[in-house]
Protein backbone atom coordinates (compact mmCIF):
# COMPACT_ATOMS: atom_id res chain seq x y z
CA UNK A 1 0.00 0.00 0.00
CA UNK A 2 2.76 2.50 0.72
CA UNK A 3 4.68 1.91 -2.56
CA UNK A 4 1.06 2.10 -4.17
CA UNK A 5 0.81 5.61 -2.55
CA UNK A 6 4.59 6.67 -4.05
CA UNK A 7 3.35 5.57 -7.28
CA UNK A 8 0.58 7.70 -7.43
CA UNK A 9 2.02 10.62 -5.65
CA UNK A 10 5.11 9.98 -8.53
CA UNK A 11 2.40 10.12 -11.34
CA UNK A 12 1.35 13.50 -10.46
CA UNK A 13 4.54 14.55 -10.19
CA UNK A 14 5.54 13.22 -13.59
CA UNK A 15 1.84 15.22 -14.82
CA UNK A 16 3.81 18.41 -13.30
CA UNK A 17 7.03 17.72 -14.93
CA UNK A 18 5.76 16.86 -18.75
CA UNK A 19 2.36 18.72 -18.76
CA UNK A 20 3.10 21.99 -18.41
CA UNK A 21 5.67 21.57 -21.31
CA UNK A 22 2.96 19.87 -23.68
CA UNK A 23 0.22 22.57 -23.40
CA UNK A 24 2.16 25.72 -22.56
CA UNK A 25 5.56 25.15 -24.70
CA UNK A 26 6.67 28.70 -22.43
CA UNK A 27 5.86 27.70 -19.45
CA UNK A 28 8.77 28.28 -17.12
CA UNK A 29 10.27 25.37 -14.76
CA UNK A 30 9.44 27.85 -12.04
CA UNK A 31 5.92 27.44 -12.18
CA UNK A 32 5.99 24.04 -11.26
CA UNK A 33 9.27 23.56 -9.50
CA UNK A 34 7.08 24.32 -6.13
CA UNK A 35 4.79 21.79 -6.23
CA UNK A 36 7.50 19.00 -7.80
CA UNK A 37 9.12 19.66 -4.65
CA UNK A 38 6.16 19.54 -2.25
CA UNK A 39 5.35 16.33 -4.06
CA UNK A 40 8.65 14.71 -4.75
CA UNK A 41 9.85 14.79 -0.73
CA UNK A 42 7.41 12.75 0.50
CA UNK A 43 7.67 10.19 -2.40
CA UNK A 44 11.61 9.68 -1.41
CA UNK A 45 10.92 9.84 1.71
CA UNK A 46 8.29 6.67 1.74
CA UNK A 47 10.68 4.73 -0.19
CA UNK A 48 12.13 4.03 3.09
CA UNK A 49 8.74 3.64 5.19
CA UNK A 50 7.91 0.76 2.63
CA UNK A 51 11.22 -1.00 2.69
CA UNK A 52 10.24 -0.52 6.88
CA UNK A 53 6.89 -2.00 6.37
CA UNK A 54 8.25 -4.32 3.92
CA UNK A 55 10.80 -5.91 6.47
CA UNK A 56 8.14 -6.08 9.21
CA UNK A 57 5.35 -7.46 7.31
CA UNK A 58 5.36 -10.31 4.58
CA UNK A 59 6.99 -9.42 1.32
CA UNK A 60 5.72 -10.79 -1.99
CA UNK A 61 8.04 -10.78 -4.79
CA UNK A 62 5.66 -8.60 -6.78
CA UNK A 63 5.41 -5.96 -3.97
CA UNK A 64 9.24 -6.02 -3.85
CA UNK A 65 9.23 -5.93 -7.76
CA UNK A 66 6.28 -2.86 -7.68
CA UNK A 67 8.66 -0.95 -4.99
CA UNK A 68 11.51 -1.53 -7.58
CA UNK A 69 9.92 -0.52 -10.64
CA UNK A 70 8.77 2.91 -8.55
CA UNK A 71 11.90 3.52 -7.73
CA UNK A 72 13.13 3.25 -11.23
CA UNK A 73 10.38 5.33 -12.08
CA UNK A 74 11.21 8.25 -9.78
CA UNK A 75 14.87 8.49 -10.68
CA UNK A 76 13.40 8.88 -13.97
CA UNK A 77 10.97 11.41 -13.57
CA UNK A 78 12.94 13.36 -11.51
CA UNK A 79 16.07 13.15 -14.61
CA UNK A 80 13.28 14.71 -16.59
CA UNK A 81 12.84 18.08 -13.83
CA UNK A 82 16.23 18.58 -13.38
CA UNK A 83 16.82 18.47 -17.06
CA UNK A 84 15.69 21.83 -17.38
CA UNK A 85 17.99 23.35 -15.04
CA UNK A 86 21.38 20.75 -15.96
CA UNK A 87 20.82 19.60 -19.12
CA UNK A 88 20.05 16.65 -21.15
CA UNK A 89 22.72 14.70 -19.62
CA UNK A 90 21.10 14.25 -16.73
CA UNK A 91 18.35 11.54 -18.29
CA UNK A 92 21.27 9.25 -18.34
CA UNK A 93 20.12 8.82 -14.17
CA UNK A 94 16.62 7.30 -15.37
CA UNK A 95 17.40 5.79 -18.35
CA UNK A 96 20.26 3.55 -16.82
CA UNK A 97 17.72 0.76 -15.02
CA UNK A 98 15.64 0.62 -18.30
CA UNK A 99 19.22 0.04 -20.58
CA UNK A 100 20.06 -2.61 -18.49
CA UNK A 101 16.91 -3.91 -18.50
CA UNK A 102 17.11 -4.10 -22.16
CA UNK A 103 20.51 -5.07 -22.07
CA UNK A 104 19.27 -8.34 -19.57
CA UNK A 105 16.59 -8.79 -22.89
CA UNK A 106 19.78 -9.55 -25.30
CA UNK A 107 22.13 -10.83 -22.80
CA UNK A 108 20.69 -13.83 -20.53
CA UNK A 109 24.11 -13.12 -18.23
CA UNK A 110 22.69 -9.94 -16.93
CA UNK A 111 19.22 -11.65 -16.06
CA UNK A 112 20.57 -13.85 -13.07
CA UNK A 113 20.48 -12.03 -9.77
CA UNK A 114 22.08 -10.13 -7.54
CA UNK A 115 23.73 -10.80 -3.75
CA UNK A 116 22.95 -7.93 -1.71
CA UNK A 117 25.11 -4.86 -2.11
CA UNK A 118 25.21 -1.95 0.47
CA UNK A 119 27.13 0.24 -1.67
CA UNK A 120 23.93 -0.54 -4.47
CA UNK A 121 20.95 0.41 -2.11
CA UNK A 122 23.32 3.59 -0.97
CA UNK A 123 23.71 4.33 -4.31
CA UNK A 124 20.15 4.20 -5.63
CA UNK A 125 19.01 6.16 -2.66
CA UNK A 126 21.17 9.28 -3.13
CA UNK A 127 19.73 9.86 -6.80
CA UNK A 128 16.49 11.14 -6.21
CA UNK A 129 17.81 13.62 -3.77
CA UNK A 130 20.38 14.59 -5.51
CA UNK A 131 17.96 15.04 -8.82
CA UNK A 132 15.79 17.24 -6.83
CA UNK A 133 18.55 19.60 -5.54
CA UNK A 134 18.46 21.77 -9.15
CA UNK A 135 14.57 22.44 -8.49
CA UNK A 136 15.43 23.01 -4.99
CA UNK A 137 18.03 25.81 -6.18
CA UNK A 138 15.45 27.50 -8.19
CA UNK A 139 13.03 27.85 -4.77
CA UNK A 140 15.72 27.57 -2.36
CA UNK A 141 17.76 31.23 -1.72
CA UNK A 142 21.10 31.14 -1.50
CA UNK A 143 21.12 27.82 -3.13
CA UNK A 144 23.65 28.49 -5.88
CA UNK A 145 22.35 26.46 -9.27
CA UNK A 146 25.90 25.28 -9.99
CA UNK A 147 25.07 22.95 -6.52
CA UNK A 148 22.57 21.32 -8.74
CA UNK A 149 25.06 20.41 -11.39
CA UNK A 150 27.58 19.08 -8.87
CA UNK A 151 24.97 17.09 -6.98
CA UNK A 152 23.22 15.48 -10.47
CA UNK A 153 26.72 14.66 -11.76
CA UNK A 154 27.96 12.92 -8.66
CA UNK A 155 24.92 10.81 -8.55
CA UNK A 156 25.26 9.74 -11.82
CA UNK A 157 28.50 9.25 -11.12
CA UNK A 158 28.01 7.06 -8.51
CA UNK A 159 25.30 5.33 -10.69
CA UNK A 160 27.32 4.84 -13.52
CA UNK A 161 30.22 3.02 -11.64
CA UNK A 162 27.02 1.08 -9.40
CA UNK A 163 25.68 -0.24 -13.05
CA UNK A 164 29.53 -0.98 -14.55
CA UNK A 165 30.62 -3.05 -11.69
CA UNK A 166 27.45 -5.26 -11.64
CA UNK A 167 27.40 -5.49 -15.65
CA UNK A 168 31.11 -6.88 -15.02
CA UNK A 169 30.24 -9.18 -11.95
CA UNK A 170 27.47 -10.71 -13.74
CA UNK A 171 29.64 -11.14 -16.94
CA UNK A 172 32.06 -12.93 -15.00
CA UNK A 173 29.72 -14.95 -13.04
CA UNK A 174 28.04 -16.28 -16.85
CA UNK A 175 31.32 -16.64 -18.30
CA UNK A 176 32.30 -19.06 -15.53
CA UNK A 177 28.90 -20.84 -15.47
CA UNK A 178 28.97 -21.22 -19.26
CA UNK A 179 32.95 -22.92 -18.85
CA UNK A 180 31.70 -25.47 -15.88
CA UNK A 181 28.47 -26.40 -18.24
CA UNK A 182 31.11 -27.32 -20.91
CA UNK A 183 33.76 -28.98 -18.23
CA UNK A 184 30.63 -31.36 -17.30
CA UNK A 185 29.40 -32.19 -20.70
CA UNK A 186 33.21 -32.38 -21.68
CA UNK A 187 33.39 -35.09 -18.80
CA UNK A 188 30.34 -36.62 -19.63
């Protein structure tokens, strides 16, 4: 129920982001960047009351899968406000989970899962912040935009390495399975 909530708290922040561009092509980022923010806090901040809940309650893989997903889905919607305010590069942040989706599509390898990683979770929970600091310049004063920059390219930073070393791992980790398949039918 609470990821349900950040989901539909995230689509009317996404209506925010995009609409105002669609029907009013001059519509500033200022005349939304208020209520993105109002809106955007309390999704991030339920991301961690439903991994709470999640861990007290009983966890179905499709409520873990929903709560991923939404959190895939906020890093990109937030990629698309700071956009304004950064520049294009910052959709690199929300398109990264969808590319290695797609990237899992052609290469079985990156399908197999995971171990837990500290340094992942840390990772994926500093990027909506981070996105929202160039909105929070705009509202914020003495919030200097140039913090925006610095905070949207760290995070991606972070994300890009985050991404790499898994691709790599889980490279290595099919390689190896593929070589033991043939050492057994070798032996065989």
């Amino acid at each position: 129920m609470v990821t349900l909530v950040r989901a539909g708290l995230l689509v009317v922040v996404a209506a925010l982001v995009v609409w105002p561009t669609t029907t009013a092509p001059l519509a500033t980022p200022s005349s939304w960047a208020g209520p993105v923010l109002l809106l955007a806090v309390p999704v991030l901040a339920l991301d961690a009351v439903d991994g709470a809940v999640a861990r007290r309650t009983v966890t179905t893989t499709r409520g873990a899968r929903l709560d991923m997903e939404t959190d895939a889905a906020a890093v990109l919607v937030l990629a698309v406000a700071a956009a304004p305010f950064v520049g294009a590069w910052v959709l690199t942040a929300g398109l990264l989970r969808y590319a290695f989706g797609l990237a899992g599509a052609l290469r079985p390898a990156l399908r197999a899962p995971l171990p837990y990683s500290l340094a992942r979770r840390v990772v994926a929970a500093v990027q909506g912040p981070a996105l929202l600091v160039p909105v929070a310049a705009l509202l914020v004063p003495g919030v200097p935009p140039v913090a925006g920059v610095l905070a949207c390219a760290a995070a991606l930073t972070a994300l890009v390495w985050s991404f790499g070393r898994d691709v790599v791992r889980l490279e290595r980790e099919g390689r190896r399975g593929t070589s033991r398949i043939a050492t057994v039918r070798a032996r065989s």
